[in-house]
Protein backbone atom coordinates (compact mmCIF):
# COMPACT_ATOMS: atom_id res chain seq x y z
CA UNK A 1 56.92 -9.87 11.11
CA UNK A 2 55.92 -9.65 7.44
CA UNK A 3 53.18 -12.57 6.43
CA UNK A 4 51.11 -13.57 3.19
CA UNK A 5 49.38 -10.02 3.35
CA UNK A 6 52.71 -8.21 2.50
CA UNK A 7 53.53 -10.10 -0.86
CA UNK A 8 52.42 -9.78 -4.45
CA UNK A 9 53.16 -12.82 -6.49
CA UNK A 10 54.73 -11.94 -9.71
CA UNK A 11 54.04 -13.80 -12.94
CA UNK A 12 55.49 -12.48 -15.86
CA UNK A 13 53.92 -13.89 -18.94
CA UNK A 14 53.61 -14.20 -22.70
CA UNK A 15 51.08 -16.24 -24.66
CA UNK A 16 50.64 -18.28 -21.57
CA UNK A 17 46.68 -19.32 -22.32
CA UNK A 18 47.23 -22.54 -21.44
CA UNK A 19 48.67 -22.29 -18.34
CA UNK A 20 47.94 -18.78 -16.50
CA UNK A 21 44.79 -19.55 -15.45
CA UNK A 22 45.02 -22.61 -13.24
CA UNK A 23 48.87 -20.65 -12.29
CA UNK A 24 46.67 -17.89 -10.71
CA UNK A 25 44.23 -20.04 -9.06
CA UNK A 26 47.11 -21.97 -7.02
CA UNK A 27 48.49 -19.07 -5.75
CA UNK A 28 45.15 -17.68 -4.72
CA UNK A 29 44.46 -21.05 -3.25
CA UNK A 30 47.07 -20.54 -0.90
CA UNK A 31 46.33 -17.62 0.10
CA UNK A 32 47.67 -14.88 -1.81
CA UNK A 33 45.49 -12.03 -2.47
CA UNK A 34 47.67 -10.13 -4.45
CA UNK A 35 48.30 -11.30 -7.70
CA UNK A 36 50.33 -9.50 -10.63
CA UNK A 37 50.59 -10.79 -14.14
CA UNK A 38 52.57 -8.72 -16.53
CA UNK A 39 51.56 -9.09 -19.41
CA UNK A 40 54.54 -8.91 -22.53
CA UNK A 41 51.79 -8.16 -25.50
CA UNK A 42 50.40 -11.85 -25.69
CA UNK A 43 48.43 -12.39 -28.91
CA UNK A 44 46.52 -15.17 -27.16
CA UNK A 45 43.73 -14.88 -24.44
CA UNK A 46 46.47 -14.47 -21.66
CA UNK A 47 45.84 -11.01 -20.11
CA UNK A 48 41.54 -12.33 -20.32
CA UNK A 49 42.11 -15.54 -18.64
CA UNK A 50 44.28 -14.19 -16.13
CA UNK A 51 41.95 -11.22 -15.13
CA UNK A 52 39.24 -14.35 -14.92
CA UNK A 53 41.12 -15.94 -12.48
CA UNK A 54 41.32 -12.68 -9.97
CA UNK A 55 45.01 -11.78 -10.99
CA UNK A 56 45.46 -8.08 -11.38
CA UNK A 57 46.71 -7.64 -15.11
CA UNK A 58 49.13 -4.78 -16.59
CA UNK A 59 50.26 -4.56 -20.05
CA UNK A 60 53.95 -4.10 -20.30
CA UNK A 61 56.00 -1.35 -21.84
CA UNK A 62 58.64 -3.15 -23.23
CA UNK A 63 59.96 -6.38 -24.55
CA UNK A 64 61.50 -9.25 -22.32
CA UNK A 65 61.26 -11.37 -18.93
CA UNK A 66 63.97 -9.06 -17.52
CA UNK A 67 62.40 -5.72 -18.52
CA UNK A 68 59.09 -6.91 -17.36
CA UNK A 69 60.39 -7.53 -13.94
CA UNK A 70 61.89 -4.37 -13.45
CA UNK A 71 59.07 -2.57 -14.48
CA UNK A 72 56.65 -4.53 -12.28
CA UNK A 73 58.88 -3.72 -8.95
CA UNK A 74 59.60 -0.29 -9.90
CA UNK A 75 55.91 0.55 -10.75
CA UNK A 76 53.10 -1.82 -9.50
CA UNK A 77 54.56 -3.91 -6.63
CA UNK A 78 53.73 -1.63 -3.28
CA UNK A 79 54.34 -5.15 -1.11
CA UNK A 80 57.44 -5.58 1.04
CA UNK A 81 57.88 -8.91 -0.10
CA UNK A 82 57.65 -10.03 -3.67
CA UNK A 83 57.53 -13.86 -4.81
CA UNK A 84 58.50 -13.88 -8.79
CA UNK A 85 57.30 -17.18 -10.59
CA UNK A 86 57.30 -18.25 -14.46
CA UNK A 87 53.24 -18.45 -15.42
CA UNK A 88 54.10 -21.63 -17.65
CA UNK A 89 52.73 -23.77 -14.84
CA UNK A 90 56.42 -25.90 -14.00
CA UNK A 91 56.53 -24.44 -10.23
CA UNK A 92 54.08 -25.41 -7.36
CA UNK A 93 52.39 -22.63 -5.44
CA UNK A 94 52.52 -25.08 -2.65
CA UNK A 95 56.15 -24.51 -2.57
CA UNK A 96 55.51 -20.89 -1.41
CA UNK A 97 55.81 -21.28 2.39
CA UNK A 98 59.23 -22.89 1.58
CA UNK A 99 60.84 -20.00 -0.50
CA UNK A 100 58.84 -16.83 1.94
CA UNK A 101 60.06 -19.01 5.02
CA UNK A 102 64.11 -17.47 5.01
CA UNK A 103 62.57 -13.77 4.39
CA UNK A 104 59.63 -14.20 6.97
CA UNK A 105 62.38 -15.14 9.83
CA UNK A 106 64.78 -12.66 9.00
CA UNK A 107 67.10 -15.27 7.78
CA UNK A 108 67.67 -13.88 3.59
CA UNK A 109 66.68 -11.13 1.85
CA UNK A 110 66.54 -13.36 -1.23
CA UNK A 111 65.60 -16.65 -2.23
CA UNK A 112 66.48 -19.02 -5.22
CA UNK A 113 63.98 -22.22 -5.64
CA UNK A 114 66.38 -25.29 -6.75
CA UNK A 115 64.88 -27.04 -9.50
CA UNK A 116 67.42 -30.00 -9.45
CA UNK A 117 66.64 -30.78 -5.74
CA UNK A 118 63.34 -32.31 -7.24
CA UNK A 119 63.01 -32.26 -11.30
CA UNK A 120 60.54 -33.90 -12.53
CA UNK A 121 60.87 -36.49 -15.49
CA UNK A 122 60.53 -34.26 -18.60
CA UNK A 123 60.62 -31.23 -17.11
CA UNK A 124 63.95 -30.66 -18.60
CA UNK A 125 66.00 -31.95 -21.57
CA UNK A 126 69.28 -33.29 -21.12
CA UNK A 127 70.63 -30.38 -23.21
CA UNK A 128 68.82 -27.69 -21.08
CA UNK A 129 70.44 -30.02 -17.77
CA UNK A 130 73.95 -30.01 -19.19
CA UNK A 131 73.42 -26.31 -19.99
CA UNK A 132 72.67 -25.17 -16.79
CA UNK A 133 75.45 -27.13 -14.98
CA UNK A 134 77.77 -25.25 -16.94
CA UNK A 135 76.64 -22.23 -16.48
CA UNK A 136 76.28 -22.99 -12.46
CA UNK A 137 79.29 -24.39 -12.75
CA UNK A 138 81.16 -21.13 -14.50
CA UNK A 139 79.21 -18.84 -11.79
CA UNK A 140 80.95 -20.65 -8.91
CA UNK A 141 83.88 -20.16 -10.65
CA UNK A 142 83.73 -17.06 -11.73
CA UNK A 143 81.38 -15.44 -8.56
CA UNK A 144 82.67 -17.61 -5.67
CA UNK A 145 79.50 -18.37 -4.63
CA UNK A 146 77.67 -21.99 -5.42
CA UNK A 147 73.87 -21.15 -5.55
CA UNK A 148 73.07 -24.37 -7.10
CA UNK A 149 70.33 -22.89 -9.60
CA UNK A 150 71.16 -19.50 -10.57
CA UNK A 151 68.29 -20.13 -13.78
CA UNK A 152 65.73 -20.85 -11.81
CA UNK A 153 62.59 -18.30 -12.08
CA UNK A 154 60.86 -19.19 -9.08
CA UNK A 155 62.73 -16.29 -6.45
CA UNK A 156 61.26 -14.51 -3.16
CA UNK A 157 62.62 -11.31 -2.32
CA UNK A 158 62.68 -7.70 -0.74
CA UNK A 159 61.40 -4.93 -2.64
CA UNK A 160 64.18 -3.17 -1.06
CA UNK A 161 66.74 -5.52 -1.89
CA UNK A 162 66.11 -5.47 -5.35
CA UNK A 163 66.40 -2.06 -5.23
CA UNK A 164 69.49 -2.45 -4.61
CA UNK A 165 70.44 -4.64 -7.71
CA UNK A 166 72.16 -2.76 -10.88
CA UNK A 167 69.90 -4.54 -13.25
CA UNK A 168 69.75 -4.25 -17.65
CA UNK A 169 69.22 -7.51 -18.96
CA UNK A 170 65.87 -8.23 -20.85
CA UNK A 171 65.47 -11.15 -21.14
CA UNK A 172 66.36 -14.41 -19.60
CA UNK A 173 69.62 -12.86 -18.44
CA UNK A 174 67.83 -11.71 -15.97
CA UNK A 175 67.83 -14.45 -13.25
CA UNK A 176 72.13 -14.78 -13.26
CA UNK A 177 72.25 -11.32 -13.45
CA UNK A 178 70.23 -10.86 -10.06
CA UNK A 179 72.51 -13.68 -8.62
CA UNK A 180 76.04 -12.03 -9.68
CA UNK A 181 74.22 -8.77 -8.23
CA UNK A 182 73.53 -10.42 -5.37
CA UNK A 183 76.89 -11.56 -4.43
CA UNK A 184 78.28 -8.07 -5.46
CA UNK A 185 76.35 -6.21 -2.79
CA UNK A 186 76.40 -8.87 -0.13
CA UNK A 187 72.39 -9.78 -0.31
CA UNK A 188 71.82 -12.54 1.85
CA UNK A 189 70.28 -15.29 -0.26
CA UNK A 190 69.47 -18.74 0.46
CA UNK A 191 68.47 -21.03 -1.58
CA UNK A 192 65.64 -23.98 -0.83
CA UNK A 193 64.69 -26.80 -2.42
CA UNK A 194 61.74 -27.26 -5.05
CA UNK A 195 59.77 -29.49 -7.38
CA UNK A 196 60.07 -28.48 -10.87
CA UNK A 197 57.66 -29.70 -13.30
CA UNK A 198 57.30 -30.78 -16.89
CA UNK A 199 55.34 -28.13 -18.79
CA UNK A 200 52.02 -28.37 -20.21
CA UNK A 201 51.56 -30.11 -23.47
CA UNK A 202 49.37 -27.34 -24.94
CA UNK A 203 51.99 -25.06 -23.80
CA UNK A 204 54.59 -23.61 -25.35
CA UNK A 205 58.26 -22.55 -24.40
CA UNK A 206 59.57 -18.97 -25.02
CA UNK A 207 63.27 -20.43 -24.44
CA UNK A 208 65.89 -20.62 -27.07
CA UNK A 209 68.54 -22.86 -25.48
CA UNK A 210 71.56 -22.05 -27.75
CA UNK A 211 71.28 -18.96 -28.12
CA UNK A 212 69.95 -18.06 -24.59
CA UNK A 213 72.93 -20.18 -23.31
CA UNK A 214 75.42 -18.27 -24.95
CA UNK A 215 74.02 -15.12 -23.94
CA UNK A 216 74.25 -15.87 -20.01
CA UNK A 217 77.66 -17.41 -20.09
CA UNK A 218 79.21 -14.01 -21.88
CA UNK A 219 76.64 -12.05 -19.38
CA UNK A 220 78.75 -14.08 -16.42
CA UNK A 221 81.87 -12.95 -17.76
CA UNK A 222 81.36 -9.55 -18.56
CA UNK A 223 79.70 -9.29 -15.08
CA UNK A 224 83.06 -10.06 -13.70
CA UNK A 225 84.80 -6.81 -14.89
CA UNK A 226 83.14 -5.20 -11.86
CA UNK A 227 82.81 -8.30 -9.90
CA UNK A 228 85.58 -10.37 -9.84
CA UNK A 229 88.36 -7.82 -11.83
CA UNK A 230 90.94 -10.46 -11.28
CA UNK A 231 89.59 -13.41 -12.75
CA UNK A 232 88.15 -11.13 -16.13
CA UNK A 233 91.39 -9.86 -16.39
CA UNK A 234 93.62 -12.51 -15.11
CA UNK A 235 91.71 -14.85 -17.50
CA UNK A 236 92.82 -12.64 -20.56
CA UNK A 237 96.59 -12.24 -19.35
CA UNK A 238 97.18 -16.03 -19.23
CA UNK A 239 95.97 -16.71 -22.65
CA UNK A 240 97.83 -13.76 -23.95
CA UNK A 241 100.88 -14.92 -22.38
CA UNK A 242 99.87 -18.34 -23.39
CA UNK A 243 99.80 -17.22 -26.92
CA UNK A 244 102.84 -15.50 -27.05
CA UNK A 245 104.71 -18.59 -25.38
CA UNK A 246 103.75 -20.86 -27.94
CA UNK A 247 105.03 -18.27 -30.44
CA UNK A 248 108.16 -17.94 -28.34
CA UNK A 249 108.45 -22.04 -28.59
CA UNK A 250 108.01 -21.89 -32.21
CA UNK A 251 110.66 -19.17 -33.10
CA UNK A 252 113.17 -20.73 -30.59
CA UNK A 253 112.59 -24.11 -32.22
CA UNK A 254 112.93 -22.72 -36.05
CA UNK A 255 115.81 -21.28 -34.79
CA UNK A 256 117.64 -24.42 -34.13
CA UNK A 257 116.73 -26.95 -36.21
CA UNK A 258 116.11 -24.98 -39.41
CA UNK A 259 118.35 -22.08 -38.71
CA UNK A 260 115.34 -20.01 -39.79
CA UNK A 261 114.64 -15.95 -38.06
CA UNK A 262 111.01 -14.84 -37.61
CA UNK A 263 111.72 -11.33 -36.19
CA UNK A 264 108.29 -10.39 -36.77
CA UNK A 265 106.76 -13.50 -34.99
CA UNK A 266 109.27 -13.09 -32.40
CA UNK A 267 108.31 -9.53 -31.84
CA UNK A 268 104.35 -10.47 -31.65
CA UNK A 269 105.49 -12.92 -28.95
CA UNK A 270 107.24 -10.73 -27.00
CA UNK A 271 104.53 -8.09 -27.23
CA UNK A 272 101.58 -10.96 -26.42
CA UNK A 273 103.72 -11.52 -23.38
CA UNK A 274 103.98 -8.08 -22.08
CA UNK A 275 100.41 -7.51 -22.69
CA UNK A 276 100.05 -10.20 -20.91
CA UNK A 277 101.76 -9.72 -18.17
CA UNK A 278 100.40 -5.68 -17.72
CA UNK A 279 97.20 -7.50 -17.80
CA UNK A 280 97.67 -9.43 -14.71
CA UNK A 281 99.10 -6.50 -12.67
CA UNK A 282 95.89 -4.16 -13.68
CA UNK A 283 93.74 -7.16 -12.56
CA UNK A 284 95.52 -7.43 -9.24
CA UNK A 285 95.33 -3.77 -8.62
CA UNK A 286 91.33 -3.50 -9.78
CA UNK A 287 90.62 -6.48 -7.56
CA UNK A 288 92.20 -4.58 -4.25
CA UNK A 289 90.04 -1.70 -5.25
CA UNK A 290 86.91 -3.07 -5.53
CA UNK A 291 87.50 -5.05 -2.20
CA UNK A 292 88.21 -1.76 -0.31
CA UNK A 293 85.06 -0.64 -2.23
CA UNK A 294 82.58 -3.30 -0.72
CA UNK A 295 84.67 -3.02 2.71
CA UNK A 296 83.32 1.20 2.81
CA UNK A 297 80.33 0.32 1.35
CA UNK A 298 79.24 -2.19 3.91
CA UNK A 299 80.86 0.01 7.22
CA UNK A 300 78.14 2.97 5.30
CA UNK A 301 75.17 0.54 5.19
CA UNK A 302 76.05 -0.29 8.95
CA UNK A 303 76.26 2.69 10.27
CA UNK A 304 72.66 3.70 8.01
CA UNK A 305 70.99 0.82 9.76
CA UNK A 306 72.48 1.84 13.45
CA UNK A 307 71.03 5.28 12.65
CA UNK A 308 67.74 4.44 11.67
CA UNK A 309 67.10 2.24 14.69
CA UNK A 310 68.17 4.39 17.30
CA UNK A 311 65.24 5.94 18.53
CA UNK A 312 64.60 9.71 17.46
CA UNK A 313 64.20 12.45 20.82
CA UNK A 314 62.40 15.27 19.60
CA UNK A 315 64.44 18.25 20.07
CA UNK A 316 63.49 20.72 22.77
CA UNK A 317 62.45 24.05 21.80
CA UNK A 318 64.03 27.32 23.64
CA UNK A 319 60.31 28.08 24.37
CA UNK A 320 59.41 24.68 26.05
CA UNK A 321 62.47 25.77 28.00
CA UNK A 322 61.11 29.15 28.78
CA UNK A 323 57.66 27.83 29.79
CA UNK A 324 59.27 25.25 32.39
CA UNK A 325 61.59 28.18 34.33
CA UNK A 326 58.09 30.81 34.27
CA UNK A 327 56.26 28.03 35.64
CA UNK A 328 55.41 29.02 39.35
CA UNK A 329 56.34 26.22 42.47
CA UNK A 330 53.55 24.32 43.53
CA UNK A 331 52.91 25.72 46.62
CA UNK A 332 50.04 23.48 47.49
CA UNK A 333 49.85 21.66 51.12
CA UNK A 334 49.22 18.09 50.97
């Protein structure tokens, strides 16, 4: 059974002065050893203060949260287990046990901290809140799955899980698009509940709601090409039907009050429609595809598993053979 020895605490930071230091220390405090703090170029005393504090420090290649995570797992993390928190000081290493607890017993193979089970006063805005109820809210749509939090950045998970996970994003895409690849390759995840705090009043957020906002909701939906075919599509088909209804309604209604022909409208509609409706069917037919997919995918990854627990005989040799018919009886008298 894995324990605290087999995870690295990840902390992926940027100009996190204020904060990284006493962020190390807690996790230390509760006993983990192995620290890792990516460090995204700060131009502050960061990657200092966080070597102070016993953290092992590496400079990252790139640019972005979700870059600096993949590199980290790809590169530095040689643990089994890895627990990924923001360095910004809003998460409580005391909440640890709770999120390793579902990977130590076997139970998930990854965990998402919910923030709302115990937010703090101030430790979100009510635009962030309303934000990130949509967004849930257009996952669990979208995914089938409700995972309560998929924003969250406090996660626990398998190294070999995540290897698993078609990742891109850079930046703060990153967390919904490890929960849409979760659901798309069946990784058990649970999620827990956790405090979430206000941060630091020194300290400074790298989050642009708006715009970061935006940029997860039209990750969710592209993620649903490949996903979830028949809602992407399906979604498109209805309001290109829609459309050409409404133009269909308008031409009709001309028609007989004003006596007035719009071929060319009329034509539009009857194309929008169409379009429409070849929409649907190619949504149908991807959506049967990728569910044989996943069904031949997970018989493979069964049958992998079966074969690497089944214990391994050594095959006999022809001259182990050999040796055992020239060995002479025993001809000793007891």
């Amino acid at each position: 059974m894995a324990d605290r020895d087999d995870v690295c605490v990840l902390l992926p930071a940027y100009n996190e002065a204020e904060t990284i230091q006493p962020v190390v220390e807690g996790f230390r405090e509760q006993g983990f050893d192995n620290v890792l703090v990516v460090d995204g170029g700060s131009s502050d005393d960061t990657y200092a203060l966080a070597e102070a504090a016993g953290a092992r420090v590496v400079e990252q290649s790139g640019e972005g949260k979700g870059q600096a995570i993949r590199e980290a797992v790809e590169r530095y993390v040689e643990s089994e287990v890895v627990l990924m928190a923001d360095a910004d000081e809003t998460y409580r290493a005391s909440d640890a046990a709770r999120m390793l607890e579902p990977i130590f017993e076997g139970r998930a193979e990854h965990v998402i901290g919910d923030r709302f089970a115990d937010m703090k006063p101030g430790a979100m805005t009510r635009l962030n809140q309303v934000g990130n109820r949509i967004i849930n809210g257009a996952f669990s749509l979208i995914h089938g799955h409700d995972y309560a939090d998929i924003l969250s950045g406090y996660r626990a998970f398998t190294r070999e899980s995540f290897r698993q996970l078609s990742l891109s994003a850079e930046g703060f895409g990153i967390e919904t698009e490890m929960a849409v690849e979760c659901v798309k390759h069946g990784v058990r995840t649970v999620v827990v509940p956790i405090t979430y705090l206000p941060r630091p009043d020194e300290s400074e957020t790298n989050l642009r709601p708006v715009r970061d906002g935006g940029l997860i909701l039209v990750t969710l939906y592209r993620m649903a090409k490949t996903n979830n075919p028949l809602f992407y599509f399906g979604s498109v088909g209805f309001s290109t039907i829609g459309l050409g209804a409404l133009l269909g309604v308008y031409v009709v209604y001309d028609w007989f009050v004003n006596s007035i022909s719009h071929e060319v409208i009329a034509t539009i509609g009857g194309i929008a429609i169409v379009l429409g409706i070849q929409l649907l069917m190619f949504g149908v037919l991807s959506d049967m595809i990728v569910t044989v997919n996943r069904e031949q995918t997970q018989q493979l990854e069964n049958i992998a598993k079966r074969l690497n627990e089944e214990p391994r005989t050594p095959p006999r040799s022809e001259s182990d053979g050999e040796a055992e018919t020239a060995r002479p009886p025993d001809n000793r008298q007891n």
